[in-house]
PDB file of N, CA and C in Angstrom:
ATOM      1  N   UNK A   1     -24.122 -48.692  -3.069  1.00  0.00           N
ATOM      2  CA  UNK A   1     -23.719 -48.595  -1.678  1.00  0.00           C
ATOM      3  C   UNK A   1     -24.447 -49.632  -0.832  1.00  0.00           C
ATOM      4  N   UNK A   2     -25.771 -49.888  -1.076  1.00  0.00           N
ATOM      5  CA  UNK A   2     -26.629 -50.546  -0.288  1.00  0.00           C
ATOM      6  C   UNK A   2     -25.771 -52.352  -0.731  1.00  0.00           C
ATOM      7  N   UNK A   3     -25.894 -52.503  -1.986  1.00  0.00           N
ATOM      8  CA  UNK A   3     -25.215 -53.529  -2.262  1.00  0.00           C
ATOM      9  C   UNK A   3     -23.925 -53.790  -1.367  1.00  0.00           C
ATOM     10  N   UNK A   4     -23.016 -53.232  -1.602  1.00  0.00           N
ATOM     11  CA  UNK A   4     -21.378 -53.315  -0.605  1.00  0.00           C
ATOM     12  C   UNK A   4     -22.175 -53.547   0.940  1.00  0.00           C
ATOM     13  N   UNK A   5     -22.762 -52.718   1.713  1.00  0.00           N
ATOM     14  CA  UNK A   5     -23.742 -52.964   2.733  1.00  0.00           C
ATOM     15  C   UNK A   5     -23.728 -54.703   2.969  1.00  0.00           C
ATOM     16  N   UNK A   6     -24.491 -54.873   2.426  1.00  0.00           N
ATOM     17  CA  UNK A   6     -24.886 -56.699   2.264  1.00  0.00           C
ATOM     18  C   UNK A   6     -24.227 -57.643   1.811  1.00  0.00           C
ATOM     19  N   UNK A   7     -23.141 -57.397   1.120  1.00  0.00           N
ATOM     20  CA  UNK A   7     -22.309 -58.183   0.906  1.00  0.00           C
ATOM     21  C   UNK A   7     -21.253 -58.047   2.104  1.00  0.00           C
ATOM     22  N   UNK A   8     -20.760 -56.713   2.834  1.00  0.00           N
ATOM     23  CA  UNK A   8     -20.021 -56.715   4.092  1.00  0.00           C
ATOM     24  C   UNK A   8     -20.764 -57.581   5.267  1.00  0.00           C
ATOM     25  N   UNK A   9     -22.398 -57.821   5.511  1.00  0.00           N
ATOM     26  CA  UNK A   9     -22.627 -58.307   6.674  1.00  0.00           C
ATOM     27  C   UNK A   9     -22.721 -59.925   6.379  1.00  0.00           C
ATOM     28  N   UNK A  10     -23.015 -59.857   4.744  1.00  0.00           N
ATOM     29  CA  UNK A  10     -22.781 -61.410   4.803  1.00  0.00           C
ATOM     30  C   UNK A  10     -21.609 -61.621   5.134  1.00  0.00           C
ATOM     31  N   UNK A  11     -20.060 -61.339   4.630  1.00  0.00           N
ATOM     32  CA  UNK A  11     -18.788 -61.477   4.539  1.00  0.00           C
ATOM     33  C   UNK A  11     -18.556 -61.757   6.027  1.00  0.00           C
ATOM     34  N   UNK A  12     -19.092 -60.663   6.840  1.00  0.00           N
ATOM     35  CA  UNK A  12     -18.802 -60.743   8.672  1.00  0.00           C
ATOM     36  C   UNK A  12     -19.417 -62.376   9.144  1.00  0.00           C
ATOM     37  N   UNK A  13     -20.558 -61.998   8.672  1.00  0.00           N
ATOM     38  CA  UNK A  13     -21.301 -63.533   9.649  1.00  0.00           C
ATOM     39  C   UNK A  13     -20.999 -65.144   8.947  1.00  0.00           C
ATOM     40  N   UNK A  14     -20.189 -64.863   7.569  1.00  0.00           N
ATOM     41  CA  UNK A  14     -19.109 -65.817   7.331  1.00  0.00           C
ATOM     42  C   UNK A  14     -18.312 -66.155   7.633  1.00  0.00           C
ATOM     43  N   UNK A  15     -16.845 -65.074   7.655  1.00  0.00           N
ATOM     44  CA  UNK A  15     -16.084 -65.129   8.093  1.00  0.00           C
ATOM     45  C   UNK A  15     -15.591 -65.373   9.547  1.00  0.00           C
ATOM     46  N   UNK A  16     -16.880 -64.455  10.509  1.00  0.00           N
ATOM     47  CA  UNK A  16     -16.447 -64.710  11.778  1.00  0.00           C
ATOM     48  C   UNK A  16     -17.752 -65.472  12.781  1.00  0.00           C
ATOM     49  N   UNK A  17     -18.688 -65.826  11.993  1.00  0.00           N
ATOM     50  CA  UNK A  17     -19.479 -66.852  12.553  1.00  0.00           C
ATOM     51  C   UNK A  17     -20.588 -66.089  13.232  1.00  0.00           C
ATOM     52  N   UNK A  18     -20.591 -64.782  12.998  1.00  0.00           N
ATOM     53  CA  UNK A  18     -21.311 -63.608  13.909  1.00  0.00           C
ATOM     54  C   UNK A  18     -21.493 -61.956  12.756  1.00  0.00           C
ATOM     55  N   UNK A  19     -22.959 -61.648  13.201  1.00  0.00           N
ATOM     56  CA  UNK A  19     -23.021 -60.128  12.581  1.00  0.00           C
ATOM     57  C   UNK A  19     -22.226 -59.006  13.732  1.00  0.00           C
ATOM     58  N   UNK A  20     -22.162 -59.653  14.662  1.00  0.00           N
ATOM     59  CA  UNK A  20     -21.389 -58.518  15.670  1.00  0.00           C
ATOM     60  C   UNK A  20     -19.732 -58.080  14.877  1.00  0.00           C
ATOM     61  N   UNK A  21     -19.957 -56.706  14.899  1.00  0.00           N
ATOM     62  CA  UNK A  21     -18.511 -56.345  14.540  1.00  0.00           C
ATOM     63  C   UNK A  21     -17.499 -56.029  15.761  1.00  0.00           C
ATOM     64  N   UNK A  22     -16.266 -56.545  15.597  1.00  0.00           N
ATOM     65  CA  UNK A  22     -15.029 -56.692  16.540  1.00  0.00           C
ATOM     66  C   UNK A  22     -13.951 -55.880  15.856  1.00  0.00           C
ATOM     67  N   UNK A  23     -13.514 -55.811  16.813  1.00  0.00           N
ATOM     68  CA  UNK A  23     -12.198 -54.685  17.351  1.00  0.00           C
ATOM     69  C   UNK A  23     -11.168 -55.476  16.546  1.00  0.00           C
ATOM     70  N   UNK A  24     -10.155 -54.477  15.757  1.00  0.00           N
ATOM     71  CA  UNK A  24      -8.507 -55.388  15.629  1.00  0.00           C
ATOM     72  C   UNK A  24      -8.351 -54.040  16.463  1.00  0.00           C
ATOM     73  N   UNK A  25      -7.061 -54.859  16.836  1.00  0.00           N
ATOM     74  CA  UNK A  25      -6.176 -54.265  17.406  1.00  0.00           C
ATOM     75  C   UNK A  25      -4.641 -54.131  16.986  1.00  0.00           C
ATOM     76  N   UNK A  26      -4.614 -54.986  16.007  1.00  0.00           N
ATOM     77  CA  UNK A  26      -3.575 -54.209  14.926  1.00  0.00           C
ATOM     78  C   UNK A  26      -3.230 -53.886  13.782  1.00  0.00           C
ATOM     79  N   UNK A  27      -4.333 -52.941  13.852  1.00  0.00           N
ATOM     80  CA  UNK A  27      -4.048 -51.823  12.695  1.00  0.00           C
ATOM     81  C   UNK A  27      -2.434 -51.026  12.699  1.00  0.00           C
ATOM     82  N   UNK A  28      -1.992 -50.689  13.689  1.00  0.00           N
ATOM     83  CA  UNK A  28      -0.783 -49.991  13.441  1.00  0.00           C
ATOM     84  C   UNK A  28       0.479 -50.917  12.640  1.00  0.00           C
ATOM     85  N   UNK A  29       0.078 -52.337  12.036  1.00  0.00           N
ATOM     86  CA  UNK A  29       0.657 -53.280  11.969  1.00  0.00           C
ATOM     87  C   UNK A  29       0.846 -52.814   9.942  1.00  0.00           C
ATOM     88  N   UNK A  30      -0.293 -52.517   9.653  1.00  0.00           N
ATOM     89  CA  UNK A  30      -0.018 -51.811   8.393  1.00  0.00           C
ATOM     90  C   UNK A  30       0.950 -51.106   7.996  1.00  0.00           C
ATOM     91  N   UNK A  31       1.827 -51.830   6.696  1.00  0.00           N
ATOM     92  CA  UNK A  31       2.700 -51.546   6.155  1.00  0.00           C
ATOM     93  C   UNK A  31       2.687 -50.725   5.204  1.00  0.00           C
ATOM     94  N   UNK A  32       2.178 -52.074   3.761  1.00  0.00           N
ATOM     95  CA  UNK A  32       1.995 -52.256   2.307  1.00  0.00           C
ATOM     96  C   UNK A  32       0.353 -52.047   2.204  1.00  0.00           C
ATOM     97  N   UNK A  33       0.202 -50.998   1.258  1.00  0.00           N
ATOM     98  CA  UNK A  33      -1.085 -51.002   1.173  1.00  0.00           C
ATOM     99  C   UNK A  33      -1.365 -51.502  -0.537  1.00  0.00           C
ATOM    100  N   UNK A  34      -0.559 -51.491  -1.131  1.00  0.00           N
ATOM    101  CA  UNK A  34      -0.477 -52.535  -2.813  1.00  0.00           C
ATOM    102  C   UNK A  34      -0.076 -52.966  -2.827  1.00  0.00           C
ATOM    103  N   UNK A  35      -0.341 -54.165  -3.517  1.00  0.00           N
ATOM    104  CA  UNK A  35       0.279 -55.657  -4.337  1.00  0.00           C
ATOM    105  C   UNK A  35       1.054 -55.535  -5.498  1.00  0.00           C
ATOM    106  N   UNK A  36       2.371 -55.950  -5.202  1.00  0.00           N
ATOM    107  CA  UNK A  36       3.983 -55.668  -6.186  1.00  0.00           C
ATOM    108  C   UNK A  36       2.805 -56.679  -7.519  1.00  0.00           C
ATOM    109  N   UNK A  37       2.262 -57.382  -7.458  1.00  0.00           N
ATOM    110  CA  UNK A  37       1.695 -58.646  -8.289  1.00  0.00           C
ATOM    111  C   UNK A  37       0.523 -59.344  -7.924  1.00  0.00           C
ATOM    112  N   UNK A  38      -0.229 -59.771  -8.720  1.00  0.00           N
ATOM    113  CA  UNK A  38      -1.937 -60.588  -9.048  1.00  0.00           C
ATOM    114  C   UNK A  38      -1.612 -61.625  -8.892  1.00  0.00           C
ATOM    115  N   UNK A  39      -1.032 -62.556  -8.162  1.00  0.00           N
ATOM    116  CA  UNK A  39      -0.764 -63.777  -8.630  1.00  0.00           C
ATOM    117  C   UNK A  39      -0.076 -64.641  -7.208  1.00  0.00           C
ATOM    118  N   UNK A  40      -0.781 -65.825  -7.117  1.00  0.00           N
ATOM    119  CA  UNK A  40      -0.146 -66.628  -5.981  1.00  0.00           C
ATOM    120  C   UNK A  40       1.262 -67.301  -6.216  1.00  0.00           C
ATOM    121  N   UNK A  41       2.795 -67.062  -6.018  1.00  0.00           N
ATOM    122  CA  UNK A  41       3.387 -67.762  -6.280  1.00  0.00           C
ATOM    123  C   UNK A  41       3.561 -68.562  -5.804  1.00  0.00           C
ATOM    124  N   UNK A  42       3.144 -69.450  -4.800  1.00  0.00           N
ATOM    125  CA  UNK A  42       2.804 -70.377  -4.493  1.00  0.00           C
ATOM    126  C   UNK A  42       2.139 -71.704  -5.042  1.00  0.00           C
ATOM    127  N   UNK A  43       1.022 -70.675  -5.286  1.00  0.00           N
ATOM    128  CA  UNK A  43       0.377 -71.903  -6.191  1.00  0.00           C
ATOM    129  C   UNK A  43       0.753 -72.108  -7.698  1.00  0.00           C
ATOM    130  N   UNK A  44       1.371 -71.000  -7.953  1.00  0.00           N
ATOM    131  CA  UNK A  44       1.955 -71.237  -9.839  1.00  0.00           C
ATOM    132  C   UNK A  44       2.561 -72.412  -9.118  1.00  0.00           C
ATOM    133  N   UNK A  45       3.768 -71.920  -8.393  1.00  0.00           N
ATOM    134  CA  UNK A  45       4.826 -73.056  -7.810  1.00  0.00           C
ATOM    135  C   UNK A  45       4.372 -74.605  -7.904  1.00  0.00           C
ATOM    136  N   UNK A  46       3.324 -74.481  -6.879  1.00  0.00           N
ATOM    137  CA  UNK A  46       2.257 -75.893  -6.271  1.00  0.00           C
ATOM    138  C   UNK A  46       1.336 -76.472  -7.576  1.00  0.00           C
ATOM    139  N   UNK A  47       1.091 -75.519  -8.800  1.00  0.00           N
ATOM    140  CA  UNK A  47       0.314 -76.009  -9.518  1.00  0.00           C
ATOM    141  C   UNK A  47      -1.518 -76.529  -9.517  1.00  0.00           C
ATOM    142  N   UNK A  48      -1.431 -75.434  -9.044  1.00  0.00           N
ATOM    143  CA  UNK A  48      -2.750 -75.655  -7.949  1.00  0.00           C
ATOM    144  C   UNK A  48      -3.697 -74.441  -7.728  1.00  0.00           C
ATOM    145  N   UNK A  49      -4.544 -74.491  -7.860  1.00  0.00           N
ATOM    146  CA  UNK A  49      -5.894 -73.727  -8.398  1.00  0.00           C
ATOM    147  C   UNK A  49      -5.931 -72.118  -7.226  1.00  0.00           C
ATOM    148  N   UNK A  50      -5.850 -71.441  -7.733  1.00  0.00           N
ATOM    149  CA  UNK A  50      -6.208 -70.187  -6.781  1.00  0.00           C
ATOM    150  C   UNK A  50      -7.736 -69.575  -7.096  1.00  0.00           C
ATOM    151  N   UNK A  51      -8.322 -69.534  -6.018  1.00  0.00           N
ATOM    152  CA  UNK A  51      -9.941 -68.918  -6.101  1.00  0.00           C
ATOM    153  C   UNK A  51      -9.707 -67.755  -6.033  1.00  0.00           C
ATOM    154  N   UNK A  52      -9.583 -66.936  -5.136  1.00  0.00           N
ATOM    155  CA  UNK A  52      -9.174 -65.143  -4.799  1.00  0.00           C
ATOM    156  C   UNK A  52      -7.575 -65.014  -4.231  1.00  0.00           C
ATOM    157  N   UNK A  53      -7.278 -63.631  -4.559  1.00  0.00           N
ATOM    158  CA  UNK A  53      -6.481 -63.150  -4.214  1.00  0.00           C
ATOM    159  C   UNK A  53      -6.569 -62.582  -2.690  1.00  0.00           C
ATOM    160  N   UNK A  54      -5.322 -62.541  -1.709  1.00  0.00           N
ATOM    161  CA  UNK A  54      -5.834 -62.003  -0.856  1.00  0.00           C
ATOM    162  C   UNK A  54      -4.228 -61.146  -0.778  1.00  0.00           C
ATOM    163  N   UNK A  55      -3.786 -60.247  -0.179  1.00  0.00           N
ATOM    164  CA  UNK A  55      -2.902 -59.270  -0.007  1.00  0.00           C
ATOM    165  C   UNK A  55      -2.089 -59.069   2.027  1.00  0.00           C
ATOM    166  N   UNK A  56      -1.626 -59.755   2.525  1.00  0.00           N
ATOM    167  CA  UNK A  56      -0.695 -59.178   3.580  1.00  0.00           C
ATOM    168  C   UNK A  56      -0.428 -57.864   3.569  1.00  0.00           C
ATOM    169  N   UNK A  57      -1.238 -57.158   4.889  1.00  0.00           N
ATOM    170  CA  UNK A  57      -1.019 -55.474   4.627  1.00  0.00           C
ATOM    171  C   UNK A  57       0.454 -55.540   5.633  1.00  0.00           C
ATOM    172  N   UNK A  58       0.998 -56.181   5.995  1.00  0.00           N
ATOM    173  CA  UNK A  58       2.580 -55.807   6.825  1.00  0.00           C
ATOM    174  C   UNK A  58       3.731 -56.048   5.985  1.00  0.00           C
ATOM    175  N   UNK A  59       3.764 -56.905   5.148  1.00  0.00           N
ATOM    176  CA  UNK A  59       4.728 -57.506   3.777  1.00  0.00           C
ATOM    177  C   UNK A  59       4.562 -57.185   2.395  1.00  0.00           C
ATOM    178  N   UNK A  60       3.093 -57.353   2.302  1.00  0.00           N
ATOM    179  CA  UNK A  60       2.361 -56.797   0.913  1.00  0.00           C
ATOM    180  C   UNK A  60       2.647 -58.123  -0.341  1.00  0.00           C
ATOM    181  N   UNK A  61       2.806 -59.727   0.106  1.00  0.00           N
ATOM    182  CA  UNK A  61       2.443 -61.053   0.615  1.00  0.00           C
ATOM    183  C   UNK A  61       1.300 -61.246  -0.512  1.00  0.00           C
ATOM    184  N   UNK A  62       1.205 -62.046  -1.916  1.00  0.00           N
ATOM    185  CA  UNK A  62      -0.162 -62.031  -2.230  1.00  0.00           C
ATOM    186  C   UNK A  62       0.175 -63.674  -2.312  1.00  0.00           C
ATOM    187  N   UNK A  63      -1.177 -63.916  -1.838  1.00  0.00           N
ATOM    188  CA  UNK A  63      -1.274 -65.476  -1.591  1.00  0.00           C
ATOM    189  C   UNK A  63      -2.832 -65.519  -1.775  1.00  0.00           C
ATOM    190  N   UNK A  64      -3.011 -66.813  -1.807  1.00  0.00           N
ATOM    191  CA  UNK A  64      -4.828 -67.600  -2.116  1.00  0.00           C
ATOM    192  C   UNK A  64      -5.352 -67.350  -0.959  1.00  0.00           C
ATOM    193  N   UNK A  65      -6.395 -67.602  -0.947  1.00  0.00           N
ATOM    194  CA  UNK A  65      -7.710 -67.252   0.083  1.00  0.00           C
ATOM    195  C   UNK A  65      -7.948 -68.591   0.588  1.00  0.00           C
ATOM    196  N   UNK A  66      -8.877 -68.695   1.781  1.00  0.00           N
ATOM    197  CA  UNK A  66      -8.724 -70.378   2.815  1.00  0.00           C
ATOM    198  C   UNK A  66     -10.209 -70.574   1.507  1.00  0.00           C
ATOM    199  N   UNK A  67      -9.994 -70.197   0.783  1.00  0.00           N
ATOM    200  CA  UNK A  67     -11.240 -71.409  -0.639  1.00  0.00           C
ATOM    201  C   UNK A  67     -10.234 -71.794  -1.581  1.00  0.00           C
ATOM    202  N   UNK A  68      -8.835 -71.354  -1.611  1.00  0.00           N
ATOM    203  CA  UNK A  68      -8.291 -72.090  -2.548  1.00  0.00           C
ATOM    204  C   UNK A  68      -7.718 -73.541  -1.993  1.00  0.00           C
ATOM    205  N   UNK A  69      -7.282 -74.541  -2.364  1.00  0.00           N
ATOM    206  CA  UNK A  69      -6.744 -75.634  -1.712  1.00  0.00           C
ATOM    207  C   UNK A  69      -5.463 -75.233  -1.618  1.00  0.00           C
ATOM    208  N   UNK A  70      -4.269 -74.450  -1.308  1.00  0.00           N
ATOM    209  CA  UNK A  70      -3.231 -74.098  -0.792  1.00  0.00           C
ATOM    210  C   UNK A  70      -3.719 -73.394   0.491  1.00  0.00           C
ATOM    211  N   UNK A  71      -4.885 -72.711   0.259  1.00  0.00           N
ATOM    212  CA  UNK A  71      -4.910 -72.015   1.685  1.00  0.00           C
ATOM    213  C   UNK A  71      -3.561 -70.750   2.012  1.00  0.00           C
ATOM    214  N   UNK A  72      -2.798 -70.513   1.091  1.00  0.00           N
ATOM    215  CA  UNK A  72      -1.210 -69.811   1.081  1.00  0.00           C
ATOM    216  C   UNK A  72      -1.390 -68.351   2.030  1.00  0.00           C
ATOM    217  N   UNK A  73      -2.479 -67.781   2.210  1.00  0.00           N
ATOM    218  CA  UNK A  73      -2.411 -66.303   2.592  1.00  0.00           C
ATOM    219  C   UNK A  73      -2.904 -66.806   4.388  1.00  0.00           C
ATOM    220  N   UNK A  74      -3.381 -68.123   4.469  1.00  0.00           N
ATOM    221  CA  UNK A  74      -3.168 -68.431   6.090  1.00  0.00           C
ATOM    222  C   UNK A  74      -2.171 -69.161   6.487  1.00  0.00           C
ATOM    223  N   UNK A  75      -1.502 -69.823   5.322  1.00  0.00           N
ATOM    224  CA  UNK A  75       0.013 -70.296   5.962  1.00  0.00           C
ATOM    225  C   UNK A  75       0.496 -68.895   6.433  1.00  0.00           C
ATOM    226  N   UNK A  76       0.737 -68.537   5.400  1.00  0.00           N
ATOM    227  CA  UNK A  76       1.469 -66.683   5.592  1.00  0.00           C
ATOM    228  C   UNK A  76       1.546 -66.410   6.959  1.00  0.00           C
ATOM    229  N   UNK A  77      -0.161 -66.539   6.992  1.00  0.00           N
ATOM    230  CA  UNK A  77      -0.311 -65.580   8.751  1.00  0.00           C
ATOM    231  C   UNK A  77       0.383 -66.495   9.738  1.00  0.00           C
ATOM    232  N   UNK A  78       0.423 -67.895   9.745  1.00  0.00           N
ATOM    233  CA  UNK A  78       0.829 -69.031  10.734  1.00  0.00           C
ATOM    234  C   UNK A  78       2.188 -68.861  10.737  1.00  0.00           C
ATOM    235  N   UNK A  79       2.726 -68.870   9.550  1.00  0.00           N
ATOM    236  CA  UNK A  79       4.622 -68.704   9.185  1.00  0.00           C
ATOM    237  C   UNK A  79       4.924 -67.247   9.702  1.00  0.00           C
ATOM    238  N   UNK A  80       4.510 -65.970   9.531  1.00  0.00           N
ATOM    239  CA  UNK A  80       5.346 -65.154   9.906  1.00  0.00           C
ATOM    240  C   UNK A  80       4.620 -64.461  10.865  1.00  0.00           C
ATOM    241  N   UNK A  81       2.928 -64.282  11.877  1.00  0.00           N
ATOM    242  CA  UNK A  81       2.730 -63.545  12.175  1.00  0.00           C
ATOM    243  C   UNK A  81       1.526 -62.586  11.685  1.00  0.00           C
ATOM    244  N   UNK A  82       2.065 -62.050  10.569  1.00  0.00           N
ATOM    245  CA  UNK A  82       1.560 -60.986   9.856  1.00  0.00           C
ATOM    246  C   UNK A  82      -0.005 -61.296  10.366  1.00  0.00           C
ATOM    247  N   UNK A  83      -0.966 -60.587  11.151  1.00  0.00           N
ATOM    248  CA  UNK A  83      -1.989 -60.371  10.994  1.00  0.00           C
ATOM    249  C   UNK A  83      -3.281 -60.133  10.177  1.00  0.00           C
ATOM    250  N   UNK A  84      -2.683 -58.768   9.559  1.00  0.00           N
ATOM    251  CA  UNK A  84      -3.703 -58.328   8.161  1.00  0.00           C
ATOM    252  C   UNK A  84      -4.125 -58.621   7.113  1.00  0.00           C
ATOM    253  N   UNK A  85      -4.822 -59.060   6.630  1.00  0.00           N
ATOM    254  CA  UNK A  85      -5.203 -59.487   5.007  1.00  0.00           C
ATOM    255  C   UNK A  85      -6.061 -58.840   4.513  1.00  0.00           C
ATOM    256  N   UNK A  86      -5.917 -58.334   3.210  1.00  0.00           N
ATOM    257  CA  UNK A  86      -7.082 -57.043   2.649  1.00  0.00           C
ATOM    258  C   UNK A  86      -7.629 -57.991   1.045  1.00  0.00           C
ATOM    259  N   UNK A  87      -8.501 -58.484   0.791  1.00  0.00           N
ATOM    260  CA  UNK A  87      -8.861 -58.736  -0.804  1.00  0.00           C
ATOM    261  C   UNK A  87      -8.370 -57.511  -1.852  1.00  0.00           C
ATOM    262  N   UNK A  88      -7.863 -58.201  -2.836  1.00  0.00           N
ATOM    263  CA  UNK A  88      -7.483 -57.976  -3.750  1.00  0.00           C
ATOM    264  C   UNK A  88      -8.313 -57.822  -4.994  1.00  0.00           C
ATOM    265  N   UNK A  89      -8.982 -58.547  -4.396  1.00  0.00           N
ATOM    266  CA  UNK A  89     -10.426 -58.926  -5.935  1.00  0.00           C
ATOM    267  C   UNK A  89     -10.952 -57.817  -6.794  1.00  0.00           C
ATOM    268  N   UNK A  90     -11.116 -57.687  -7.629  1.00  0.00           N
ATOM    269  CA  UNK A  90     -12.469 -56.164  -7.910  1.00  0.00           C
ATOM    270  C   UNK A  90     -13.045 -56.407  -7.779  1.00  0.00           C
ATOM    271  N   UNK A  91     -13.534 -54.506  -6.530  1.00  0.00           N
ATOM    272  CA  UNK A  91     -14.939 -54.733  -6.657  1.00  0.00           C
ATOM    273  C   UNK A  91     -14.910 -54.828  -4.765  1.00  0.00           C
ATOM    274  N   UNK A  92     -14.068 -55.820  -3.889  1.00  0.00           N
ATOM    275  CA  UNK A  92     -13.849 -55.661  -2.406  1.00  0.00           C
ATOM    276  C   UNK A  92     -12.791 -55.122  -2.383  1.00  0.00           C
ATOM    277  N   UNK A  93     -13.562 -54.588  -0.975  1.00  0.00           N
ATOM    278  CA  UNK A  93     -12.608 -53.748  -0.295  1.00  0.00           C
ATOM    279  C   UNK A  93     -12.363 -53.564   1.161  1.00  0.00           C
ATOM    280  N   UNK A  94     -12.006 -54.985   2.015  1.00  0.00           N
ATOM    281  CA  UNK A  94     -12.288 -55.555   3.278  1.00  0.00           C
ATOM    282  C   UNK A  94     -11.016 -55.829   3.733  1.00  0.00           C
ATOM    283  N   UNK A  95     -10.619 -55.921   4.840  1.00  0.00           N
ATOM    284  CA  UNK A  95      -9.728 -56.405   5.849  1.00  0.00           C
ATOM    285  C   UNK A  95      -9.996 -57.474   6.251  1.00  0.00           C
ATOM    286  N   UNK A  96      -9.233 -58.672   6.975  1.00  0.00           N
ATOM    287  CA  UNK A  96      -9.228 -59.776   8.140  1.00  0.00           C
ATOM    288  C   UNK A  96      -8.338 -59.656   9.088  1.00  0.00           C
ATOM    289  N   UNK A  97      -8.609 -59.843  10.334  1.00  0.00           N
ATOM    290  CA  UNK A  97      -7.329 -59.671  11.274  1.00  0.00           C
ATOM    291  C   UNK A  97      -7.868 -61.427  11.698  1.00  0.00           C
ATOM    292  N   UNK A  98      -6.632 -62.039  11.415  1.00  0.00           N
ATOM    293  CA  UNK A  98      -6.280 -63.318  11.986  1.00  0.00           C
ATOM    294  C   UNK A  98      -6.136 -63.669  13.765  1.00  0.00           C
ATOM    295  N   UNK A  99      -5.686 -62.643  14.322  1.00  0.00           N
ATOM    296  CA  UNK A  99      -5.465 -62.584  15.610  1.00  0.00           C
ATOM    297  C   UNK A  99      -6.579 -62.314  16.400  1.00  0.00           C
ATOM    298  N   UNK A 100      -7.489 -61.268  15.427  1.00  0.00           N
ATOM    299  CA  UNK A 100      -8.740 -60.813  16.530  1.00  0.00           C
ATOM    300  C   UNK A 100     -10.315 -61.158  15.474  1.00  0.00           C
ATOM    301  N   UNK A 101     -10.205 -62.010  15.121  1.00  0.00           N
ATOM    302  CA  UNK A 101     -11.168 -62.916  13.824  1.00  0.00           C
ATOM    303  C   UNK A 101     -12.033 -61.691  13.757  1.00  0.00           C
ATOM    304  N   UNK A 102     -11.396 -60.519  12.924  1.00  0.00           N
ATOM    305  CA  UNK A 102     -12.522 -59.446  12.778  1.00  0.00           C
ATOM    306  C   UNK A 102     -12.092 -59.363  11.629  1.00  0.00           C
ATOM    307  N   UNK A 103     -13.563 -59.116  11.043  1.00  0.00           N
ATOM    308  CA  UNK A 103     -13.881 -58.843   9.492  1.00  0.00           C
ATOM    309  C   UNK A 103     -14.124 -57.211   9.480  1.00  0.00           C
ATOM    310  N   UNK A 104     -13.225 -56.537   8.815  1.00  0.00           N
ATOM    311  CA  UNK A 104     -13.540 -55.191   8.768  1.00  0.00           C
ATOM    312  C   UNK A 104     -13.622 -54.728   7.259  1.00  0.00           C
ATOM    313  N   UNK A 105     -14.971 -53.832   7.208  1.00  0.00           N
ATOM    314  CA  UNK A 105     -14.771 -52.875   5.873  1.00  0.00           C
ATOM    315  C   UNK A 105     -13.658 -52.123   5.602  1.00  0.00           C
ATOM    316  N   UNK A 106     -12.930 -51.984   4.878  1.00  0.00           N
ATOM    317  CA  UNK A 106     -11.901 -51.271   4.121  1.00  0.00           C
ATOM    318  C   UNK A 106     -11.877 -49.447   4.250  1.00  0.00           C
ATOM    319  N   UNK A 107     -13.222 -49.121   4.384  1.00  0.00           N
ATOM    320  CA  UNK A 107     -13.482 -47.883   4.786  1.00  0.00           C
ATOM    321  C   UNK A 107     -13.233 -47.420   6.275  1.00  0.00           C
ATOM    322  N   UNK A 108     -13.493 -48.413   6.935  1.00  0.00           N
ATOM    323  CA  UNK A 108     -12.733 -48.514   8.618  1.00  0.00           C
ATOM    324  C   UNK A 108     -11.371 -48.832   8.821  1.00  0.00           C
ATOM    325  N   UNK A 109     -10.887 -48.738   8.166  1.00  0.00           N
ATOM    326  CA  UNK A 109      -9.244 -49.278   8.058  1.00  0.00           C
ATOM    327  C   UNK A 109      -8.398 -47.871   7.723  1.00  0.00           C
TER     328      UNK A 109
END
């Protein structure tokens, strides 16, 4: 537990440049809470390296993470909207809201 702990405040003051935790404000935006599939089709498509999985909770959308060089799960958010992104990985279990750059634990969701 203490572990998940420290890996969530690193994840925050990565992701959003700050240990302060922020508000989404759209959560009611949650759709899909599983992934139909493990796999970027995108990048099979593109041929091109995927680092993590990340998951669209309004479509349920699995695309690469902004460390893969497609970047596919922030086109996603730019192309349709969709706000939410939850890791897929084992082992996390976190949210991103694109709109309100908040990094949330999965247990707050």
């Amino acid at each position: 537990m203490k572990r998940a702990r420290v890996g969530d405040t690193l994840r925050r003051a990565l992701f959003q440049g700050s240990l302060k935790r922020r508000e989404c404000s759209h959560l009611e935006s949650i759709e899909r809470t599983s992934p139909e599939r493990f796999e970027c089709a995108a990048c099979l498509e593109e041929a091109t390296r995927t680092v993590h999985l990340r998951m669209c909770l309004t479509c349920g959308e699995v695309a690469c993470c902004d460390s893969s060089p497609g970047l596919h799960a922030r086109r996603h958010f730019e192309e349709t909207g969709h706000p939410l992104i939850r890791s897929i990985e084992p082992g996390e279990q976190w949210v991103w809201c694109y709109r309100d750059r908040a990094y949330l634990s999965e247990a707050l969701v």
